[in-house]
C-alpha atoms as a PDB file:
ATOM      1  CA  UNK A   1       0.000   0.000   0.000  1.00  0.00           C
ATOM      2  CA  UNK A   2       1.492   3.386  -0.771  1.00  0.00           C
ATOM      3  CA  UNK A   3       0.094   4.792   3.207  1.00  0.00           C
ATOM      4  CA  UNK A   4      -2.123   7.631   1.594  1.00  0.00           C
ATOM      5  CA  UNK A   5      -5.881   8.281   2.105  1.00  0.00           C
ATOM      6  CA  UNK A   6      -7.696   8.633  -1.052  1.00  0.00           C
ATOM      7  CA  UNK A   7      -8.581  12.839   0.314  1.00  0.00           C
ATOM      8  CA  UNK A   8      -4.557  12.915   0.339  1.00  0.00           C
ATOM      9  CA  UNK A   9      -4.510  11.596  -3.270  1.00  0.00           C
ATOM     10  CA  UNK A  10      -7.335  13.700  -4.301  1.00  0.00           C
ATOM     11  CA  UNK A  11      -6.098  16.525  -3.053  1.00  0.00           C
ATOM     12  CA  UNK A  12      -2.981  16.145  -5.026  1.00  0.00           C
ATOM     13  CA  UNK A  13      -4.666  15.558  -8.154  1.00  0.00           C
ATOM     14  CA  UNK A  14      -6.276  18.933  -7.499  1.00  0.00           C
ATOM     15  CA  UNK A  15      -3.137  20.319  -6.948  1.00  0.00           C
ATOM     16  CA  UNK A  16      -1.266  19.282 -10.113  1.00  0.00           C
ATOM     17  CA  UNK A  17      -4.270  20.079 -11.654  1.00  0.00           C
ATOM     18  CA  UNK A  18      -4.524  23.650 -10.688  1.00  0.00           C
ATOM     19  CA  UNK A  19      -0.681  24.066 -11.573  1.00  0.00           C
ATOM     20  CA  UNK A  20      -1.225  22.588 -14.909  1.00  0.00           C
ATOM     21  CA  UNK A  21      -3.890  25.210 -15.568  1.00  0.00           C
ATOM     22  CA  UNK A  22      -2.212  28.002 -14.396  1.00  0.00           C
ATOM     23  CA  UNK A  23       0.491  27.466 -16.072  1.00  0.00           C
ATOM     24  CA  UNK A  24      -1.347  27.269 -19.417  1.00  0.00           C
ATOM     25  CA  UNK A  25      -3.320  30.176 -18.541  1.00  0.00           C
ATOM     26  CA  UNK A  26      -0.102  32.655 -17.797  1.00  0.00           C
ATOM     27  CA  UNK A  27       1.027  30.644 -21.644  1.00  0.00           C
ATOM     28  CA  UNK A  28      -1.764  32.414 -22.679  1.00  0.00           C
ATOM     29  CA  UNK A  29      -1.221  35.717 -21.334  1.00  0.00           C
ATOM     30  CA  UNK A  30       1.601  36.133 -22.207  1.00  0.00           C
ATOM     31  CA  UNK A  31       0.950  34.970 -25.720  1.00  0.00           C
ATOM     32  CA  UNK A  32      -1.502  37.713 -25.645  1.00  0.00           C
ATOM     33  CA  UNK A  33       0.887  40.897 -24.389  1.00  0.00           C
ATOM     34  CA  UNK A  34       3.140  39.694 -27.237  1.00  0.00           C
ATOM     35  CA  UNK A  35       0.619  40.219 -29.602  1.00  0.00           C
ATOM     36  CA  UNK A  36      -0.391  43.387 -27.952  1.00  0.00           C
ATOM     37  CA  UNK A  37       3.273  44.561 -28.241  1.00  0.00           C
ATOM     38  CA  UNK A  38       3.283  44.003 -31.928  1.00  0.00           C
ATOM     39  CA  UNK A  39       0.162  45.366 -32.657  1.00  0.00           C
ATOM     40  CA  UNK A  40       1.564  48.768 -30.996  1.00  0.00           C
ATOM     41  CA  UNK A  41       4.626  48.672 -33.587  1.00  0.00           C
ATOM     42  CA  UNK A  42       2.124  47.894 -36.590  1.00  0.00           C
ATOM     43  CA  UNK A  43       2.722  51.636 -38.746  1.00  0.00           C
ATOM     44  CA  UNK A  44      -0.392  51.379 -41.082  1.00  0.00           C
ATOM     45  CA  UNK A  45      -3.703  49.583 -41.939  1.00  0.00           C
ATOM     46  CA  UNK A  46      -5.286  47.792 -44.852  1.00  0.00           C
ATOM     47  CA  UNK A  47      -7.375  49.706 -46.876  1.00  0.00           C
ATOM     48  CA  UNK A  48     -10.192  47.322 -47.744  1.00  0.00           C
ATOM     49  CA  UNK A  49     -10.352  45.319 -44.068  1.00  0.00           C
ATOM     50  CA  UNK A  50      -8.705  47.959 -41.774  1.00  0.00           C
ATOM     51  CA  UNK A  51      -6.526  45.274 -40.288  1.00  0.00           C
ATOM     52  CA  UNK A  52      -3.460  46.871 -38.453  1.00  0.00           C
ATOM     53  CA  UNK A  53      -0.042  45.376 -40.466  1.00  0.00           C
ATOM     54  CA  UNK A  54       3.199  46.741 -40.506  1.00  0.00           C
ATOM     55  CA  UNK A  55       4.709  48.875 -43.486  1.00  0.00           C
ATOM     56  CA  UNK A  56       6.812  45.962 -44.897  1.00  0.00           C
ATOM     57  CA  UNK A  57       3.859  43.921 -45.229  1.00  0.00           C
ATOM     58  CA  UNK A  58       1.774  45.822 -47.745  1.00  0.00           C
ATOM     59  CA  UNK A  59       1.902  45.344 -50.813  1.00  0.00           C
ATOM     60  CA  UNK A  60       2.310  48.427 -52.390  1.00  0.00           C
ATOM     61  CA  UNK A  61       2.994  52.024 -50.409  1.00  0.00           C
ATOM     62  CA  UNK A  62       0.557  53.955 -52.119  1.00  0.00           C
ATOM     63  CA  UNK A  63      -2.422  51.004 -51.932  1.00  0.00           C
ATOM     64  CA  UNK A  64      -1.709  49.054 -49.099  1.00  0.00           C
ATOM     65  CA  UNK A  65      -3.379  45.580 -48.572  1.00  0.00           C
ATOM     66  CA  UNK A  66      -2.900  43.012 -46.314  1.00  0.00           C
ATOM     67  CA  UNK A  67      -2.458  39.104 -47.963  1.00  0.00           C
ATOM     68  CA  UNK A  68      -5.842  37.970 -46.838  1.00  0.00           C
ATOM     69  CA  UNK A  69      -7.867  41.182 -49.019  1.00  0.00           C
ATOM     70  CA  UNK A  70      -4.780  41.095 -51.859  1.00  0.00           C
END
């Protein structure tokens, strides 16, 4: 016998549990700032959608469009 209560192994389960989603949730967050971060640098916006992009993704200066509207 391994000499712990099932509550005892429940509450570890719980435990590694909670860890595992925290730690997938702060994943997420800070997926999220980085995405924030790079929006901020984005310099101009697609004229048909509006989508932020940045300037060395358009595809031309004068007209720009992002790949999903070109």
């Amino acid at each position: 016998m391994s000499g712990f209560t099932d509550e005892e192994r429940a509450a570890e389960m719980k435990r590694r549990d909670d860890a595992i989603r925290n730690s997938i949730a702060a994943a997420g967050r800070a997926r999220e700032a980085a995405r924030i971060a790079d929006m901020q640098t984005m310099d101009t916006r697609c004229l048909h959608c509006n989508n932020p992009m940045h300037s060395w993704q358009a595809t031309d200066p004068e007209n720009p469009l992002c790949d999903f509207c070109l």
